[in-house]
N, C-alpha and C. Protein backbone atom coordinates (compact mmCIF):
# COMPACT_ATOMS: atom_id res chain seq x y z
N UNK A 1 4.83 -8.99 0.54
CA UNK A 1 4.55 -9.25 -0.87
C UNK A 1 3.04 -9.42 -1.07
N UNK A 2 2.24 -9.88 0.20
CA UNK A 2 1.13 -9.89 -0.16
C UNK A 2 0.38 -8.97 -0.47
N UNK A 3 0.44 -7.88 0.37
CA UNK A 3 -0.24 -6.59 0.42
C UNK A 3 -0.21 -6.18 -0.97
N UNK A 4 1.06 -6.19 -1.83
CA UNK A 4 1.41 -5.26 -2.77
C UNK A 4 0.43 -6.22 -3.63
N UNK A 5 0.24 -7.53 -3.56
CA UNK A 5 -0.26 -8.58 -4.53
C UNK A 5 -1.56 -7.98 -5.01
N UNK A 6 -2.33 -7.49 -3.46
CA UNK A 6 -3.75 -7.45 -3.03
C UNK A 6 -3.90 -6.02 -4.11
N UNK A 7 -2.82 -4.85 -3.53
CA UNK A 7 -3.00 -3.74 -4.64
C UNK A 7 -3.22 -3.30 -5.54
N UNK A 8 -1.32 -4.29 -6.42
CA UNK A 8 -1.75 -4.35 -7.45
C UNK A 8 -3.08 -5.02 -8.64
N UNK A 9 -3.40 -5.94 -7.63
CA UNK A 9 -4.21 -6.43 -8.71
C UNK A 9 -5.44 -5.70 -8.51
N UNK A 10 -6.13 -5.04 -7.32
CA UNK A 10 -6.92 -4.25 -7.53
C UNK A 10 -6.93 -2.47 -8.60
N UNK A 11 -5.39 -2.64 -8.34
CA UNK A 11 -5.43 -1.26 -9.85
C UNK A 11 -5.51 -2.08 -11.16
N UNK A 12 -5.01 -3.09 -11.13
CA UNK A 12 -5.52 -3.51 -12.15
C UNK A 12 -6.44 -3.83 -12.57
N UNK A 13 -7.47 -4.44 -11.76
CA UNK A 13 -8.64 -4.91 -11.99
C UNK A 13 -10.08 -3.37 -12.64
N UNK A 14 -9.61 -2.55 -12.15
CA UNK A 14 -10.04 -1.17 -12.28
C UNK A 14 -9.44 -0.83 -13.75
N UNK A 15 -7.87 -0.78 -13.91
CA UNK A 15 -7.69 -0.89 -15.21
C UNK A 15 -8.28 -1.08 -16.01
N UNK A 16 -8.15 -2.41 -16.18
CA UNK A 16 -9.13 -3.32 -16.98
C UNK A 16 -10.13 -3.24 -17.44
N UNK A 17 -11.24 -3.21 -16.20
CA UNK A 17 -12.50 -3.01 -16.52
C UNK A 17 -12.59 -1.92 -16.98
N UNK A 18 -12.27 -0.88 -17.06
CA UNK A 18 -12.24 0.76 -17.44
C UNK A 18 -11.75 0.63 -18.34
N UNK A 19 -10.75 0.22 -19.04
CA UNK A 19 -10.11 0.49 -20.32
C UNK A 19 -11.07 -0.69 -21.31
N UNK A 20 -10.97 -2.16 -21.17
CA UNK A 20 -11.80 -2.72 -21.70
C UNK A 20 -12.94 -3.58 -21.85
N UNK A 21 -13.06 -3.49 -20.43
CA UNK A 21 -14.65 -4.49 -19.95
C UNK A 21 -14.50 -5.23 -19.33
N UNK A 22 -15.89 -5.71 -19.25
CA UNK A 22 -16.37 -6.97 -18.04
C UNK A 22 -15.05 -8.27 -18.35
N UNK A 23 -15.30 -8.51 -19.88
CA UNK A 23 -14.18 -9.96 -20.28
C UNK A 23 -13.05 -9.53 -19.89
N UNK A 24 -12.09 -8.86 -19.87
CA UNK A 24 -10.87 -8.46 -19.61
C UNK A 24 -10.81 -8.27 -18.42
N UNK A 25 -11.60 -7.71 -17.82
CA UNK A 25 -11.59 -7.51 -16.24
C UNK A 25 -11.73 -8.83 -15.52
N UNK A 26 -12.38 -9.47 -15.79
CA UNK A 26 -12.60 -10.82 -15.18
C UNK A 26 -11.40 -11.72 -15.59
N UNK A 27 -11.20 -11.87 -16.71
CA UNK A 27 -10.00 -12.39 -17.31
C UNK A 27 -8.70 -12.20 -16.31
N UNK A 28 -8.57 -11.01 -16.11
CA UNK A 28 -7.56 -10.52 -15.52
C UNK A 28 -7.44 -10.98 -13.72
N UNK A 29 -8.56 -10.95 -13.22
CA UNK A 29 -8.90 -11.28 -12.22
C UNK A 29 -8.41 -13.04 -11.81
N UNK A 30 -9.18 -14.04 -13.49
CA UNK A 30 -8.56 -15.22 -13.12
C UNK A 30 -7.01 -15.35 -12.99
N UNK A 31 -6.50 -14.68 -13.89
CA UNK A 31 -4.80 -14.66 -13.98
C UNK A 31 -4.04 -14.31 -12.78
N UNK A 32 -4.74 -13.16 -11.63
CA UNK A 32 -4.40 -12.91 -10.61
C UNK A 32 -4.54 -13.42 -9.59
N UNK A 33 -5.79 -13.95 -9.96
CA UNK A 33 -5.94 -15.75 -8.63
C UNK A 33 -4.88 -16.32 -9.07
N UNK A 34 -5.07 -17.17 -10.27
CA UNK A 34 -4.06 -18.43 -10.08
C UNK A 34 -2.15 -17.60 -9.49
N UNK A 35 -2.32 -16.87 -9.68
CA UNK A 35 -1.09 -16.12 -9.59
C UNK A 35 -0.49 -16.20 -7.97
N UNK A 36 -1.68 -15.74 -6.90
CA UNK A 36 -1.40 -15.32 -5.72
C UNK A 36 -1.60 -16.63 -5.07
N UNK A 37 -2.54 -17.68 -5.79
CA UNK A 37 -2.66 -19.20 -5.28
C UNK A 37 -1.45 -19.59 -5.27
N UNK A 38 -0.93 -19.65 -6.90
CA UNK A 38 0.28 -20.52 -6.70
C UNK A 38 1.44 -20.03 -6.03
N UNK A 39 2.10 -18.69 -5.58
CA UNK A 39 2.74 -17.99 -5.19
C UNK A 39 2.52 -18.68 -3.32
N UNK A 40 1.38 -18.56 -3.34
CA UNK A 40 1.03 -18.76 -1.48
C UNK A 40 1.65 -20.23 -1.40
N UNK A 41 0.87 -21.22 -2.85
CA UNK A 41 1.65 -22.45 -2.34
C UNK A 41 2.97 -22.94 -2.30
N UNK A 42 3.98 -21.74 -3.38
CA UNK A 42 5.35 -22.36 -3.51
C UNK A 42 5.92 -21.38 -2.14
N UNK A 43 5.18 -20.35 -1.57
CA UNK A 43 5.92 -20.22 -0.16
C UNK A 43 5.77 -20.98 1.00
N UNK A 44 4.58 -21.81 0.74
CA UNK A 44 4.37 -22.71 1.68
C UNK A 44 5.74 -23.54 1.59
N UNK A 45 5.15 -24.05 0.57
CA UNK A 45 6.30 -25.00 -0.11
C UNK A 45 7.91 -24.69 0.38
N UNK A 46 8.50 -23.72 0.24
CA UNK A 46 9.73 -23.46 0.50
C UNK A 46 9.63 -23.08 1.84
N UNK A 47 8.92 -22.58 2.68
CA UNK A 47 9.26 -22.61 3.93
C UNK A 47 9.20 -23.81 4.75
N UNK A 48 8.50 -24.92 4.44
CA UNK A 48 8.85 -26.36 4.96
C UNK A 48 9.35 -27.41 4.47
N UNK A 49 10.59 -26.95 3.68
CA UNK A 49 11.80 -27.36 3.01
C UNK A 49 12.69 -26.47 4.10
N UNK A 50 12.91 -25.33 4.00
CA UNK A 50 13.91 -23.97 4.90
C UNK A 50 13.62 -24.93 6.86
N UNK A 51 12.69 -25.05 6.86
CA UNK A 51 12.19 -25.50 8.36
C UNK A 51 12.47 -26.86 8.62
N UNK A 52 12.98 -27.87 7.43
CA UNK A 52 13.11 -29.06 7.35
C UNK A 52 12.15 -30.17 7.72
N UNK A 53 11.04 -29.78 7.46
CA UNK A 53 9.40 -30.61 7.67
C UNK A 53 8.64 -30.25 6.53
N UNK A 54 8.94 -30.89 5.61
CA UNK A 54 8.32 -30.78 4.19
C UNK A 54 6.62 -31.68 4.31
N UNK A 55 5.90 -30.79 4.81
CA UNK A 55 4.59 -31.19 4.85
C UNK A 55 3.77 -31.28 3.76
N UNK A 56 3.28 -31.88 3.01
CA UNK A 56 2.11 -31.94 2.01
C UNK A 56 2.81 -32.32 0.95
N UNK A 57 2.55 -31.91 -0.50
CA UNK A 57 2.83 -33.04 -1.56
C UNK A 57 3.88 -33.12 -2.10
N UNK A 58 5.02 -32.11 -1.66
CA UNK A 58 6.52 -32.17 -1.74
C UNK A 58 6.53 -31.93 -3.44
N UNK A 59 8.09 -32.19 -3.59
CA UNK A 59 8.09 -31.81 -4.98
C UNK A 59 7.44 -31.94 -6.33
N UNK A 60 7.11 -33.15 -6.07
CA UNK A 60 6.57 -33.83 -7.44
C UNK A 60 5.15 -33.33 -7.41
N UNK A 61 4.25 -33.15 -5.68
CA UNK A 61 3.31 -32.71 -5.90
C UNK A 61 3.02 -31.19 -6.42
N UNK A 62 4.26 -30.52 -6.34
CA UNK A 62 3.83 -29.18 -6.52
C UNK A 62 3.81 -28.80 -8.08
N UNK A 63 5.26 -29.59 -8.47
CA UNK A 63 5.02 -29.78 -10.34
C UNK A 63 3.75 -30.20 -10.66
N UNK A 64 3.15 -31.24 -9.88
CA UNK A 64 1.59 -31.98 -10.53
C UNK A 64 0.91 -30.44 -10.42
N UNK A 65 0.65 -29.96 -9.47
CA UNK A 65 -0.48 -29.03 -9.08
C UNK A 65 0.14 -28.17 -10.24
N UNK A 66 1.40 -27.45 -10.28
CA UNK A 66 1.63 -26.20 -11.38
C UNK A 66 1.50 -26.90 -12.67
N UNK A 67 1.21 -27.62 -13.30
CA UNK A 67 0.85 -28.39 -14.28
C UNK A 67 -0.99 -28.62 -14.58
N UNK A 68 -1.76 -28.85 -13.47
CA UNK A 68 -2.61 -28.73 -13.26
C UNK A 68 -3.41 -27.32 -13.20
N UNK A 69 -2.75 -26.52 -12.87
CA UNK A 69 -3.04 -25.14 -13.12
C UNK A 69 -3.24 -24.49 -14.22
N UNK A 70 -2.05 -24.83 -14.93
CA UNK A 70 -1.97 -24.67 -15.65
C UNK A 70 -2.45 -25.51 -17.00
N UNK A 71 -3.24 -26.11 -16.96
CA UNK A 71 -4.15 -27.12 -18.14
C UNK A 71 -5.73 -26.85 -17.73
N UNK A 72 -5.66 -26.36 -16.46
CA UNK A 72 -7.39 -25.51 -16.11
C UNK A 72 -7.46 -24.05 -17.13
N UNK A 73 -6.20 -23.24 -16.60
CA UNK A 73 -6.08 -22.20 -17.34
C UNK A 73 -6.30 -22.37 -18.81
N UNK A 74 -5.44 -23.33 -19.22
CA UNK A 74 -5.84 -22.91 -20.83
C UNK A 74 -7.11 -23.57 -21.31
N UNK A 75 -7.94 -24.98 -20.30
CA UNK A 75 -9.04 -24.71 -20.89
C UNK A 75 -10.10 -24.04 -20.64
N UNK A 76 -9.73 -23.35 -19.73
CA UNK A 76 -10.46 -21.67 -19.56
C UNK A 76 -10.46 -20.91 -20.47
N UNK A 77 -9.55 -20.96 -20.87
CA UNK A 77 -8.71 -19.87 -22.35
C UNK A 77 -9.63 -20.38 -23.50
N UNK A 78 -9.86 -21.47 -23.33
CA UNK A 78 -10.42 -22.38 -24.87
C UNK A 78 -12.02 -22.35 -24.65
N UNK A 79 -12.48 -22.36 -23.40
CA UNK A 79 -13.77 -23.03 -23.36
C UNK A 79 -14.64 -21.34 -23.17
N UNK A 80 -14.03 -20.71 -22.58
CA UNK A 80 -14.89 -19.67 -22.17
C UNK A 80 -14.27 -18.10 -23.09
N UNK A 81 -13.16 -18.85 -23.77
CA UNK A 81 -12.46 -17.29 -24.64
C UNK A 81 -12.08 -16.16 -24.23
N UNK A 82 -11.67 -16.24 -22.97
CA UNK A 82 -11.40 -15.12 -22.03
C UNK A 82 -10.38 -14.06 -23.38
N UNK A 83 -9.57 -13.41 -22.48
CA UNK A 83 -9.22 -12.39 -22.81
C UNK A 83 -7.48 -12.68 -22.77
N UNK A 84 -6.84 -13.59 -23.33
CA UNK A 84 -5.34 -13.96 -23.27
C UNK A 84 -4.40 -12.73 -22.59
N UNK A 85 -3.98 -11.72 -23.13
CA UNK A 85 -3.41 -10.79 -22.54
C UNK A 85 -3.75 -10.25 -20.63
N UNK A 86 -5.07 -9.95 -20.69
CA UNK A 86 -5.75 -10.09 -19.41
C UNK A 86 -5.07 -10.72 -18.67
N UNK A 87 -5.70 -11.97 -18.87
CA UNK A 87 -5.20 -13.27 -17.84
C UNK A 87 -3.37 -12.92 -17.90
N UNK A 88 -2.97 -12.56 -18.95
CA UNK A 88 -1.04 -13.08 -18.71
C UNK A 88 -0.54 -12.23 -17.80
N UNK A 89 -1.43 -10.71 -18.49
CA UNK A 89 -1.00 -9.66 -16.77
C UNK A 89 -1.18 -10.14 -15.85
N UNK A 90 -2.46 -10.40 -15.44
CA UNK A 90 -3.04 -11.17 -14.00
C UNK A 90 -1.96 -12.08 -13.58
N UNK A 91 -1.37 -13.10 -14.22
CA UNK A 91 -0.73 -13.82 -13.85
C UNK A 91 0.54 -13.66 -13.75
N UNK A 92 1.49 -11.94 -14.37
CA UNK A 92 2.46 -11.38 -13.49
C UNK A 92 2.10 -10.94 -12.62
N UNK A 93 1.22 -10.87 -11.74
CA UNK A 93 1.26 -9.95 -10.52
C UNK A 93 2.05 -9.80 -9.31
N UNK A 94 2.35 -11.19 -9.09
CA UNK A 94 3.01 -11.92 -8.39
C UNK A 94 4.73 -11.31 -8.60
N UNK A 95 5.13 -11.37 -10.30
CA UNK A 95 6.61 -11.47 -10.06
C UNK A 95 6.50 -9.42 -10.32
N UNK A 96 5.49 -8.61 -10.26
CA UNK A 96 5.15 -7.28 -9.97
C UNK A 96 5.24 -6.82 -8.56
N UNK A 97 4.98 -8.05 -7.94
CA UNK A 97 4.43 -7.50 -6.55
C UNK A 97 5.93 -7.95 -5.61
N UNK A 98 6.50 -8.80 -6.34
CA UNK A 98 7.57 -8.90 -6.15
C UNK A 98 9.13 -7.74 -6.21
N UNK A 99 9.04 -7.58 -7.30
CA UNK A 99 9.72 -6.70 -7.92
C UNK A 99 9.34 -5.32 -7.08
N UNK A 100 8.46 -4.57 -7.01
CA UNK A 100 8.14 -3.38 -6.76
C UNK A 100 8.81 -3.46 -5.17
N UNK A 101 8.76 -4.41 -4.32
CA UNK A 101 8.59 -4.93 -3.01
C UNK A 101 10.52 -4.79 -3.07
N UNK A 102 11.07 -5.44 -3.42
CA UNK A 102 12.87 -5.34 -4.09
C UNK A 102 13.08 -3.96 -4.05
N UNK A 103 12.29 -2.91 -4.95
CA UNK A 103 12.95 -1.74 -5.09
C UNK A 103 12.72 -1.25 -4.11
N UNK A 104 11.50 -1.22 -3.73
CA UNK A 104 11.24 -0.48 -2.59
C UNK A 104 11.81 -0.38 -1.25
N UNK A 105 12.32 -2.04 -0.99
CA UNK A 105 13.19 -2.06 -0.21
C UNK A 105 14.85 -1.27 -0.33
N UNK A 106 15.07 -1.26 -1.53
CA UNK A 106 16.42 -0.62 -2.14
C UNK A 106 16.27 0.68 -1.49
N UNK A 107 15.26 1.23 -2.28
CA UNK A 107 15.12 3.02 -2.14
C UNK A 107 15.01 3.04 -0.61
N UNK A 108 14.69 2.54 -0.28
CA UNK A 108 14.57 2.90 1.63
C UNK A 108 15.72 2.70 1.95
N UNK A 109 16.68 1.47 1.91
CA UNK A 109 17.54 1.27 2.58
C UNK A 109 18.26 1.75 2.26
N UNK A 110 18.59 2.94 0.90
CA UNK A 110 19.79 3.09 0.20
C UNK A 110 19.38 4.92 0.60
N UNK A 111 18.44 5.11 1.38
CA UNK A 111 18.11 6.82 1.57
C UNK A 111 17.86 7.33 0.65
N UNK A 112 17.37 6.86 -0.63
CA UNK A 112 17.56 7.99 -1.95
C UNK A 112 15.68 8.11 -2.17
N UNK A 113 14.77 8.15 -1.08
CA UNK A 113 13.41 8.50 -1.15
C UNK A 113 13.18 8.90 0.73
C-alpha cells in the first residue's frame, strides 16, 4: 500500500501543479502527508493490538492525535488559505492507494489481466 501511496501522490502532485499551481500543488501535497502519516500510524496501531503489545498511546491516544490532525489541518485551511479541494484529494490517497491495491489484487488472482 505504500508504494502505490508514494505514486499516487506523485501523479498527483504533477497533476496539480500542471493543471493549477504552486497553491494547489502544495495544498495537495499537505493532504497527502497527513494522509500517509496517519495511515502509517493506525497500522502501527493495529498491528500491536493483532500482536497483543499495544505499544504507545493506545486508543484514546490515537483519537487525540486524529483530532489533532485534524484541527492543524483546518487551521492551515484558515490561516494560510490553501486550496480545500487539493488538500481533500491529498487526503484520499490513502483510501486510493488502498482501493487500487484490492483490485489489483482481484485482477491477478482472478486471471482476468
Amino acid at each position: 500500500i505504500k508504494k502505490s501511496q508514494y505514486i499516487l501522490t506523485a501523479a498527483g502532485l504533477v497533476a496539480w501543479f500542471a493543471s493549477t499551481g504552486v497553491q494547489a500543488g502544495a495544498s495537495f501535497a499537505v493532504g497527502a502527508l497527513v494522509s500517509i502519516v496517519s495511515f502509517t500510524l493506525l497500522d502501527r496501531l493495529t498491528a500491536a493490538i493483532a500482536g497483543g503489545a499495544v505499544s504507545g498511546p493506545g486508543l484514546a491516544g490515537s483519537a487525540l492525535r486524529i483530532l489533532l490532525i485534524g484541527g492543524l489541518l483546518f487551521g492551515i485551511l484558515q490561516i494560510y488559505k490553501l486550496h480545500a479541494i487539493a488538500i481533500g484529494t491529498g487526503l484520499l490517497i490513502t483510501v486510493a492507494a488502498i482501493t487500487w491495491e484490492n483490485l489489483r489484487g482481484t485482477l491477478w488472482n482472478t486471471n482476468l489481466v
